[in-house]
Protein backbone atom coordinates (compact mmCIF):
# COMPACT_ATOMS: atom_id res chain seq x y z
CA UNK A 1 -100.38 -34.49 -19.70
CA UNK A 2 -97.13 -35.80 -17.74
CA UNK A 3 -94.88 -36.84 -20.60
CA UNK A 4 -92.01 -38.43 -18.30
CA UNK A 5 -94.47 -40.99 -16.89
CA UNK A 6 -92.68 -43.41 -19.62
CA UNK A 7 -89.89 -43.61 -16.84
CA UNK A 8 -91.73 -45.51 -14.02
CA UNK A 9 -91.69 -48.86 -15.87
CA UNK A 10 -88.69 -48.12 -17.95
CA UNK A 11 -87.03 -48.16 -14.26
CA UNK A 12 -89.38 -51.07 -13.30
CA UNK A 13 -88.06 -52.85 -16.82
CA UNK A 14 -84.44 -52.37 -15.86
CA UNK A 15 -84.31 -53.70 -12.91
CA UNK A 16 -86.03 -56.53 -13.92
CA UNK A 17 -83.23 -56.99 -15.95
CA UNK A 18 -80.36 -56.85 -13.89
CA UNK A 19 -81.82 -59.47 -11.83
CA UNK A 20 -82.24 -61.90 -14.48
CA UNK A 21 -79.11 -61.70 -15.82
CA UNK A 22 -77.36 -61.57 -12.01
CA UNK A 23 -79.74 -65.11 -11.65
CA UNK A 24 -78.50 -66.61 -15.13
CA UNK A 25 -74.66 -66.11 -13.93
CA UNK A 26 -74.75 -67.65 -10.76
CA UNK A 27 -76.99 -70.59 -12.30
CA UNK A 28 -73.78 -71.06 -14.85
CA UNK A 29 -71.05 -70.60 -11.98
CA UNK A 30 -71.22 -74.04 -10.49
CA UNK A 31 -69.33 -75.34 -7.62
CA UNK A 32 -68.22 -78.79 -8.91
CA UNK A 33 -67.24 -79.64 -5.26
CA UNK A 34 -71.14 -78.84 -3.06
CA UNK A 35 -72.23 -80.49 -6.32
CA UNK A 36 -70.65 -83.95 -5.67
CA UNK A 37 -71.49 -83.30 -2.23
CA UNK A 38 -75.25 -83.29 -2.89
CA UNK A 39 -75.42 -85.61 -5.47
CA UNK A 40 -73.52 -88.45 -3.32
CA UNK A 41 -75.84 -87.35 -0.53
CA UNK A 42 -78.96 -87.74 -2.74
CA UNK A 43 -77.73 -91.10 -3.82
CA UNK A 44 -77.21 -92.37 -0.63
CA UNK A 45 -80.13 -90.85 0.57
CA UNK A 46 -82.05 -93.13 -2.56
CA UNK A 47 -79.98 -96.40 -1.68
CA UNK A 48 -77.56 -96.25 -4.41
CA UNK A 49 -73.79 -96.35 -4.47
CA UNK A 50 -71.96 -92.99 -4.17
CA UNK A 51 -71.02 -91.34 -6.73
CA UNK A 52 -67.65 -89.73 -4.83
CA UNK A 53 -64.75 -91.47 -3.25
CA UNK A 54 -64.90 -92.26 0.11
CA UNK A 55 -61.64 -91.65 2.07
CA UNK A 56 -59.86 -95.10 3.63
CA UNK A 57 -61.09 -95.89 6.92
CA UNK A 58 -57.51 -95.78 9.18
CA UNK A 59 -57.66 -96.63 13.16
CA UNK A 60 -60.49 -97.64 14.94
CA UNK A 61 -63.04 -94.78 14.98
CA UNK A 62 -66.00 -95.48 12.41
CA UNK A 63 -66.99 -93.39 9.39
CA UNK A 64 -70.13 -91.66 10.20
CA UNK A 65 -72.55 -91.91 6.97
CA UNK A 66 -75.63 -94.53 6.16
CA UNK A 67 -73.42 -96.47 3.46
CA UNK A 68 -71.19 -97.68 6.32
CA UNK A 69 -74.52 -99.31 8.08
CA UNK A 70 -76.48 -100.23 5.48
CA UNK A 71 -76.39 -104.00 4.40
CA UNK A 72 -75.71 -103.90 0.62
CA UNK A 73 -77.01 -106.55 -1.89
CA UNK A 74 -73.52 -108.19 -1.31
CA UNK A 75 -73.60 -108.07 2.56
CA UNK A 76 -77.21 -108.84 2.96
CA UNK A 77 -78.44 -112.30 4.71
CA UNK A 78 -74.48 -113.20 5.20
CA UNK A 79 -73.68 -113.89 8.97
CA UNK A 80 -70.95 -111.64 8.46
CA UNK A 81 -70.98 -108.28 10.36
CA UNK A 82 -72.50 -105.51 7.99
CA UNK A 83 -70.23 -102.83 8.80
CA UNK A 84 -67.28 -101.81 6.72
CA UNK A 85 -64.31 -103.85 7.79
CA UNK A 86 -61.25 -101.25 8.13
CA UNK A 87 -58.75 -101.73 5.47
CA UNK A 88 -55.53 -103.98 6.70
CA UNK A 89 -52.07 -102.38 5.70
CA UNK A 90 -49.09 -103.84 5.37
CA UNK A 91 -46.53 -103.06 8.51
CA UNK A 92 -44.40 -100.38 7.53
CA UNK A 93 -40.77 -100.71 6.65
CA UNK A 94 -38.02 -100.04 9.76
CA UNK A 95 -36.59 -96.69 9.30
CA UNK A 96 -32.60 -97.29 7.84
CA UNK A 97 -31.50 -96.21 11.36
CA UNK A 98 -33.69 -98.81 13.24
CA UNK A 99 -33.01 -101.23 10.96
CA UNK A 100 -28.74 -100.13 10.84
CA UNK A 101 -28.83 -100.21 14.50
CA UNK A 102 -30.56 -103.54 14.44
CA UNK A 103 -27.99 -105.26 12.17
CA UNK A 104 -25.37 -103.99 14.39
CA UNK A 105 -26.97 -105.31 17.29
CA UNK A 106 -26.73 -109.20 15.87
CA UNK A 107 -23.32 -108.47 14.24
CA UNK A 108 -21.83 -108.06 17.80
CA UNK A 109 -23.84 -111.30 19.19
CA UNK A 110 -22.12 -113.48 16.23
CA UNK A 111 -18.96 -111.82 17.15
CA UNK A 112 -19.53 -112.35 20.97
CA UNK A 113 -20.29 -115.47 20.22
CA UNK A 114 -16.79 -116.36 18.50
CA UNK A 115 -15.16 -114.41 21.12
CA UNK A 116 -16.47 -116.82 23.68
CA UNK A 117 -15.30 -120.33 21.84
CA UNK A 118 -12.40 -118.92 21.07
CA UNK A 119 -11.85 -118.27 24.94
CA UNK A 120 -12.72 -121.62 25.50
CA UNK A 121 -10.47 -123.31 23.62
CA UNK A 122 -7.55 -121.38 24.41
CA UNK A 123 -8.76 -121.17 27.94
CA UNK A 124 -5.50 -122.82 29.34
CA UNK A 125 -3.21 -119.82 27.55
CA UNK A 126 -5.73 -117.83 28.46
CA UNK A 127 -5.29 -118.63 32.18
CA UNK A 128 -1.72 -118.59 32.00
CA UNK A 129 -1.79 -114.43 30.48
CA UNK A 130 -0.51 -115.18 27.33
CA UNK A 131 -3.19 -115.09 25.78
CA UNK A 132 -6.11 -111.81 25.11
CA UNK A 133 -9.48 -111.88 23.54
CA UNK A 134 -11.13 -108.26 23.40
CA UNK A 135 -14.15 -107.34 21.58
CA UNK A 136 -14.32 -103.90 20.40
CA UNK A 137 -17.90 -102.40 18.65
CA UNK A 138 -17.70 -103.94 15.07
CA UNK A 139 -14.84 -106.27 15.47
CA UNK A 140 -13.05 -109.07 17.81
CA UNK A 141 -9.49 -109.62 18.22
CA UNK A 142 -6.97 -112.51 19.47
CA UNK A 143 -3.90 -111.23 20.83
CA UNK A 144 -1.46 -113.50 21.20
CA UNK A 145 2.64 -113.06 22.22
CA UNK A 146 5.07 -113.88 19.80
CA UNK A 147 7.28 -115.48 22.27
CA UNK A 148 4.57 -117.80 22.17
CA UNK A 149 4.63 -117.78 18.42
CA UNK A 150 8.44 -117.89 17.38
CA UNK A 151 11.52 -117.99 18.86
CA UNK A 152 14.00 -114.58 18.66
CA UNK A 153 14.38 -113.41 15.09
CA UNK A 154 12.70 -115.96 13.58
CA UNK A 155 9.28 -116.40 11.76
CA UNK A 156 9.18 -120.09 11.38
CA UNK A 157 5.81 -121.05 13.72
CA UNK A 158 6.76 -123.31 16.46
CA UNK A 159 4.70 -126.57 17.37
CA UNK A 160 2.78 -124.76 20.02
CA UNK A 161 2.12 -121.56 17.77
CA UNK A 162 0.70 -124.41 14.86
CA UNK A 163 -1.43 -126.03 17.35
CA UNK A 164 -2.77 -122.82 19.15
CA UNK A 165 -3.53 -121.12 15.43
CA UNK A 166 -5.36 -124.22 14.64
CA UNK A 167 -7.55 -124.01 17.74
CA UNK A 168 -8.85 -120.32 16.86
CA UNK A 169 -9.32 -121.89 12.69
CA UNK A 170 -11.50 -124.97 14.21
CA UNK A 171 -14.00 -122.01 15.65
CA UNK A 172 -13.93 -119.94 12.22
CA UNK A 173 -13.90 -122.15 9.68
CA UNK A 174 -17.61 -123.00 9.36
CA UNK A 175 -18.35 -118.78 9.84
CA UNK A 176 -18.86 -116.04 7.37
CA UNK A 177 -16.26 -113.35 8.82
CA UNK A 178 -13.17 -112.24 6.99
CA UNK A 179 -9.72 -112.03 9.18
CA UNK A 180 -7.10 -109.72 8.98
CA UNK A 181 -3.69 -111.12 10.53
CA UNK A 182 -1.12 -108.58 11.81
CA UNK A 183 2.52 -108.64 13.25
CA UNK A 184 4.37 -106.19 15.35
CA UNK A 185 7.48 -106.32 17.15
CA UNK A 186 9.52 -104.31 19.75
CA UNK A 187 11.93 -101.22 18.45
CA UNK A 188 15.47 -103.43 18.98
CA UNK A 189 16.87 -103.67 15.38
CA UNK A 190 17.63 -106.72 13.56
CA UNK A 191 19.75 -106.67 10.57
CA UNK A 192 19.92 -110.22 9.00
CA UNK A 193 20.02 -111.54 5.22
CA UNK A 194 16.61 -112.79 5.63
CA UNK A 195 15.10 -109.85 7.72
CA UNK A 196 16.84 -106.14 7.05
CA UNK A 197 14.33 -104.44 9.26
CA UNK A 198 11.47 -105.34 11.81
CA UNK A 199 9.66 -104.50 8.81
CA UNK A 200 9.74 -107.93 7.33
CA UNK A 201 10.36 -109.42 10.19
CA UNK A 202 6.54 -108.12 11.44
CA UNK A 203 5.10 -109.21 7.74
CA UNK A 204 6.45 -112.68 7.93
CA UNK A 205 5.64 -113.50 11.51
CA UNK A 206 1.99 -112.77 10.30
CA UNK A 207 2.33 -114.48 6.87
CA UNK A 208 2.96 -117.40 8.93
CA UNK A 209 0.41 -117.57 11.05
CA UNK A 210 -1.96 -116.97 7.97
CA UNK A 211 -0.28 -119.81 6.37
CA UNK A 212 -1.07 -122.19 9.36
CA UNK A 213 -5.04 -121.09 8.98
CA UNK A 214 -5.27 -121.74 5.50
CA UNK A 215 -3.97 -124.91 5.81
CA UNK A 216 -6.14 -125.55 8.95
CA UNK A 217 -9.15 -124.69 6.28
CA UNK A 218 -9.60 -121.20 6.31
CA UNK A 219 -10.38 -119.87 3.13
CA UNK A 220 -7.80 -117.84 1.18
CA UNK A 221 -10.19 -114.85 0.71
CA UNK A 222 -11.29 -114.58 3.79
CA UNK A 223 -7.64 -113.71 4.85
CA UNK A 224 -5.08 -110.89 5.02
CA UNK A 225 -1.94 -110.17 6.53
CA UNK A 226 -0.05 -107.13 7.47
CA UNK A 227 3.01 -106.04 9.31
CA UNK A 228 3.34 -102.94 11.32
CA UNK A 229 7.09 -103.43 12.94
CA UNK A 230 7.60 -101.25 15.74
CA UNK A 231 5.45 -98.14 14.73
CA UNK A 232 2.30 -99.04 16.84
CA UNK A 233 3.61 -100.16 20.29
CA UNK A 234 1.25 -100.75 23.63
CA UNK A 235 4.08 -100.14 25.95
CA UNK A 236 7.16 -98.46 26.59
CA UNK A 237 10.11 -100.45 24.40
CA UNK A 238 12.37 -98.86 27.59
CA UNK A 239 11.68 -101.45 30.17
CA UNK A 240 11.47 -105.29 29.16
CA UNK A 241 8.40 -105.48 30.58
CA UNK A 242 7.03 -102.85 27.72
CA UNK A 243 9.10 -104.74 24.70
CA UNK A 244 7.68 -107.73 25.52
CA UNK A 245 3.67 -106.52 25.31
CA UNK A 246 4.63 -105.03 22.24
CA UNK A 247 5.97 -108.43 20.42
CA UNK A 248 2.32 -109.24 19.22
CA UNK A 249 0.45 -111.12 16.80
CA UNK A 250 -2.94 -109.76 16.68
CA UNK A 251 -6.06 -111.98 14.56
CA UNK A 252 -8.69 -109.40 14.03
CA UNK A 253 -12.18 -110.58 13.24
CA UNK A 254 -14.43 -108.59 11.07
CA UNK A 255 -17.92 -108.64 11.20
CA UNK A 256 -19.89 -110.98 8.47
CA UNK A 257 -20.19 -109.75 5.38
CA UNK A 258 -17.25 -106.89 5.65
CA UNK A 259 -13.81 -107.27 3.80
CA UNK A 260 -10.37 -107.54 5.45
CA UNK A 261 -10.16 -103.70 5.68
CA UNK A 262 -13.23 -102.49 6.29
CA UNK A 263 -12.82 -101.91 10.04
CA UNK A 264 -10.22 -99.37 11.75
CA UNK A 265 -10.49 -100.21 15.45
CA UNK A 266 -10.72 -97.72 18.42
CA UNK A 267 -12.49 -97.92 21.40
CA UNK A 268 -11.71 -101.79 22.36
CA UNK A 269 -13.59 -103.58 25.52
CA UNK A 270 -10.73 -106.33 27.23
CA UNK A 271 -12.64 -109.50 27.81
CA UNK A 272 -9.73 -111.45 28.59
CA UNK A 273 -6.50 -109.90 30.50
CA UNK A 274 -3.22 -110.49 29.76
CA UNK A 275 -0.30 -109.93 31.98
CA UNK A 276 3.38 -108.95 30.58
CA UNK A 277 6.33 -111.58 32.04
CA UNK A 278 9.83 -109.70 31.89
CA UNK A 279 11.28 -113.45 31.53
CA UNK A 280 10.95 -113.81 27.65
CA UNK A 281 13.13 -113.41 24.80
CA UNK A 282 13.55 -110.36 22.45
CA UNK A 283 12.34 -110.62 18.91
């Protein structure tokens, strides 16, 4: 009698086992991601709705699948086309550079724009060289001699100074842009009660002339005025010739929507040229 025969369906047993319990774990393991996919695809296969989201449709190539063809109870007998419109999105925002760059671009039209009526209405100075318009990136300015202005040492406005500030005002007064008004004058001293330095001298020469704009109907807060003396000449103060360029009042126009000192110029383009007469008075 064989008494280990016991151990051919022991073995048999075991392994019958093992593979029942290695079949129960990967019934309980579930992929919950192939399970959507076949359920969806079982649904759609049936004619119902799917049961997982369907990604947006962007551009023009189609979604491949039977729900995208197949007329639903909504669709169906409707003359409309069957097939899933694509969805329509808003247009997307500039980027802040496009749109910066943009905003720059019609800031220097408006400015252009002033630059040109202002050269038309002072076109006769303007022919004669006493007069220069120049347009720089983000800001216009109106130079005009203060021989024109005043007479030596003085800062009372003359008739022609009133009547040529008034001409730039009639263009500005109906626009947004804030204006900065600023005097200089040559390096030859002046020592009076009234003016101890060029100092004042410079500030009141521009106080002036921002005087004659508010009364011309400029706004008050659209204005400024500063004076710079003899610190920031154009030209050599040896020669007349250089003393005279740098006797200046300068109107600088800001661009719309910018205070009085938001802008430090560089970089200017002439529009207009001026020519220096060796002829005129010193400050």
């Amino acid at each position: 009698m064989n008494h280990e025969a016991w151990a051919i369906p022991y073995g048999d047993l075991v392994t019958l086992l093992l593979a029942f319990f290695v079949v129960m774990y990967a019934i309980s393991s579930v992929n919950a991601g192939k399970y959507r996919a076949v359920a969806d695809s079982l649904s759609n296969a049936l004619g119902g709705p799917p049961k997982a989201i369907t990604p947006v449709q962007l551009g023009k190539t189609q979604v491949r699948g039977a729900d995208h063809d197949r007329p639903t109870l909504a669709t169906k007998g409707s003359t409309a086309p069957t097939r899933a419109a694509a969805v329509q999105l808003a247009p997307l925002p500039l980027p802040a550079a496009e749109a910066a760059a943009d905003a720059q671009a019609r800031s220097a039209k408006q400015l252009q724009g002033i630059g040109n009526r202002i050269g038309d209405a002072l076109s006769g100075l303007v022919k004669q060289k006493l007069v220069r318009v120049r347009r720089g990136t983000d800001y216009l300015e109106v130079e005009i001699q203060s021989d024109l202005l005043f007479a030596s040492g003085s800062a009372r406005p003359s008739a022609l100074a009133i009547d040529t500030v008034r001409k730039v005002a009639d263009v500005l007064r109906d626009e947004p842009n804030a204006l900065r008004v600023e005097g200089y004058t040559d390096n030859q001293p002046i020592a009076s009660p009234q003016f101890p330095s060029n100092w004042e001298l410079s500030a009141a020469r521009a106080a002036s002339v921002l005087h004659v704009m508010v009364d011309a109907g400029i706004a008050p807060q659209r204005l400024s005025m500063t004076g710079y003396a003899e610190f920031q000449p154009v030209a050599d103060n040896a020669t007349s010739e250089g003393r005279n360029a740098n006797r200046r009042v300068m109107l600088v126009i800001l661009p719309a929507g910018l205070g009085t000192d938001a802008v430090t110029r560089s970089g200017t383009v002439s529009v207009a040229m001026r020519e220096t007469r060796s002829d005129r008075r010193t400050a």
